[in-house]
C-alpha atoms as a PDB file:
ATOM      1  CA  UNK A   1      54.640  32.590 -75.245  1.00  0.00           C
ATOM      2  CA  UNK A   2      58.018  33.431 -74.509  1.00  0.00           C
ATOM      3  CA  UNK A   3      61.287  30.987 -74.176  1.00  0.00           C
ATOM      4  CA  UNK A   4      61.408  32.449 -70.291  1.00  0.00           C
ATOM      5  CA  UNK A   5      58.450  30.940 -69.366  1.00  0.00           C
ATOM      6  CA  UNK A   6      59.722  27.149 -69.447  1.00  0.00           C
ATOM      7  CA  UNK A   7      62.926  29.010 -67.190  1.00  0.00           C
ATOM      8  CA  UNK A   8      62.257  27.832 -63.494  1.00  0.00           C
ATOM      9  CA  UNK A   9      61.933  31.244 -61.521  1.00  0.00           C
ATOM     10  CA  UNK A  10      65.125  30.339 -58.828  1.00  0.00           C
ATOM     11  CA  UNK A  11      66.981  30.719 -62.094  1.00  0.00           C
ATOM     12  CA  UNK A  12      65.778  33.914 -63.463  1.00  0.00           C
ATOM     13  CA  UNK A  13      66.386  35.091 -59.143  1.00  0.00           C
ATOM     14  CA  UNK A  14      70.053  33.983 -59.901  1.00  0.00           C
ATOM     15  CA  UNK A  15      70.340  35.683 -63.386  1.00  0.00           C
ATOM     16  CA  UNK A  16      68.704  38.769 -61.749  1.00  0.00           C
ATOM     17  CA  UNK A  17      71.041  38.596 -59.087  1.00  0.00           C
ATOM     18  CA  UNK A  18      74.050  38.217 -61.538  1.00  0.00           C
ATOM     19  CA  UNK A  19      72.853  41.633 -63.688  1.00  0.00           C
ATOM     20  CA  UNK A  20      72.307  43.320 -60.336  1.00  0.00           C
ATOM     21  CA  UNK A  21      76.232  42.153 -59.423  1.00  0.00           C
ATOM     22  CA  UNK A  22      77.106  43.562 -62.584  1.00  0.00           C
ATOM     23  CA  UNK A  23      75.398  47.242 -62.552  1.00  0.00           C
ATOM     24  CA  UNK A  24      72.512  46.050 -64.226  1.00  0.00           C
ATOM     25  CA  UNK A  25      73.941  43.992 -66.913  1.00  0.00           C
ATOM     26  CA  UNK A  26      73.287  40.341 -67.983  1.00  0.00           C
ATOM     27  CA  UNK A  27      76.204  38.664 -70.045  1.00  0.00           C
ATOM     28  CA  UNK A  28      74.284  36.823 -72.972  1.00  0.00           C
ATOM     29  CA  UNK A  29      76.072  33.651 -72.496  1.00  0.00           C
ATOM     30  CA  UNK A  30      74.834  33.478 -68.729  1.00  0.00           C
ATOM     31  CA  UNK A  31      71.202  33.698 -70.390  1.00  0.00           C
ATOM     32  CA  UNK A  32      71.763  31.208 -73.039  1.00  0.00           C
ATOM     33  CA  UNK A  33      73.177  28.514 -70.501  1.00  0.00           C
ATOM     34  CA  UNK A  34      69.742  28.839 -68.064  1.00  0.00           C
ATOM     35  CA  UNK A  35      67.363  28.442 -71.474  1.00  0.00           C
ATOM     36  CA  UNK A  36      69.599  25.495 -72.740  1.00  0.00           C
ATOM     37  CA  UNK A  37      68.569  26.463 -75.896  1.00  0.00           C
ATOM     38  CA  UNK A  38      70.409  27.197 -79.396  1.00  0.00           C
ATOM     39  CA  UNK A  39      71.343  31.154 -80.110  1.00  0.00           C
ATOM     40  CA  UNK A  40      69.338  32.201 -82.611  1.00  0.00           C
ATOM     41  CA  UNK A  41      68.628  35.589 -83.637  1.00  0.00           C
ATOM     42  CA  UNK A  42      64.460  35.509 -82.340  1.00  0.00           C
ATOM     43  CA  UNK A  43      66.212  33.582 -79.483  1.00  0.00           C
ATOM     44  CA  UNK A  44      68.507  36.581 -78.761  1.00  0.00           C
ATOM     45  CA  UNK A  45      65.525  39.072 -79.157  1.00  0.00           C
ATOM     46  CA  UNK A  46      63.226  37.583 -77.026  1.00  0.00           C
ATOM     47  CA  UNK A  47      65.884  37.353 -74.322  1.00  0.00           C
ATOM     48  CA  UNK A  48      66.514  41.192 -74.743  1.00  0.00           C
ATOM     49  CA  UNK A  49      62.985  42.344 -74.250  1.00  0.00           C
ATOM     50  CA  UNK A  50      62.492  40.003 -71.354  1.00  0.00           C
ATOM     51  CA  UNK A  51      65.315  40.825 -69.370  1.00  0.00           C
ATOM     52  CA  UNK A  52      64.842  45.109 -70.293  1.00  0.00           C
ATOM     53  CA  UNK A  53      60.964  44.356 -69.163  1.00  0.00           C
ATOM     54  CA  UNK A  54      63.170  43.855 -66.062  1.00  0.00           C
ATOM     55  CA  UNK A  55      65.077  46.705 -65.796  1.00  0.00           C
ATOM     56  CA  UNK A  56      67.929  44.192 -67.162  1.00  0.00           C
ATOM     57  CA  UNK A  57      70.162  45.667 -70.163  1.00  0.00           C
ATOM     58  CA  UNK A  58      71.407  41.982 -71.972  1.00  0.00           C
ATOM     59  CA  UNK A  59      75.092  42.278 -72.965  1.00  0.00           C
ATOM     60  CA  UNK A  60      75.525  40.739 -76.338  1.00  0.00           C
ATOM     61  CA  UNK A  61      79.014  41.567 -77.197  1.00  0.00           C
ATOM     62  CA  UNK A  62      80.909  38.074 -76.702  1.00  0.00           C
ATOM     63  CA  UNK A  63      83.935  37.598 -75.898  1.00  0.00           C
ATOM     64  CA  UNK A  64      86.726  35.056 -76.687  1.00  0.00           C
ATOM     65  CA  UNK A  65      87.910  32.429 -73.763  1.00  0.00           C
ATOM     66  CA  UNK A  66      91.473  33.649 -74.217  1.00  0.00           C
ATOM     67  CA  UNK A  67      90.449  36.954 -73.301  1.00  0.00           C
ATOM     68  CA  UNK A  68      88.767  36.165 -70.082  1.00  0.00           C
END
């Protein structure tokens, strides 16, 4: 079972929506903040191969606040 599945499917319609914004690309912090859950490294992987079952390439590169 993966993390996704406890995600209510309006939110993964918004995230999808989001990537498709963004040429195809989901920032990593937008898919932390709909799982509520800690960033771990299986946390991070699962997310990856969810969202690229999708046609969804997950940005991981973060990027400080000041910087925004």
């Amino acid at each position: 079972m993966t993390v996704w599945q406890e995600v209510p499917e309006s939110e993964l319609r918004n995230l999808k929506a989001r990537a498709d914004e963004h040429g195809g690309v989901l920032l990593l912090d937008d898919a932390l903040s709909a799982l509520r859950m800690e960033m771990t490294s299986e946390v991070v992987d699962e997310t990856r191969s969810f969202w690229e079952q999708r046609g969804i390439k997950l940005q991981i590169d973060v990027v400080p606040e000041a910087e925004k």
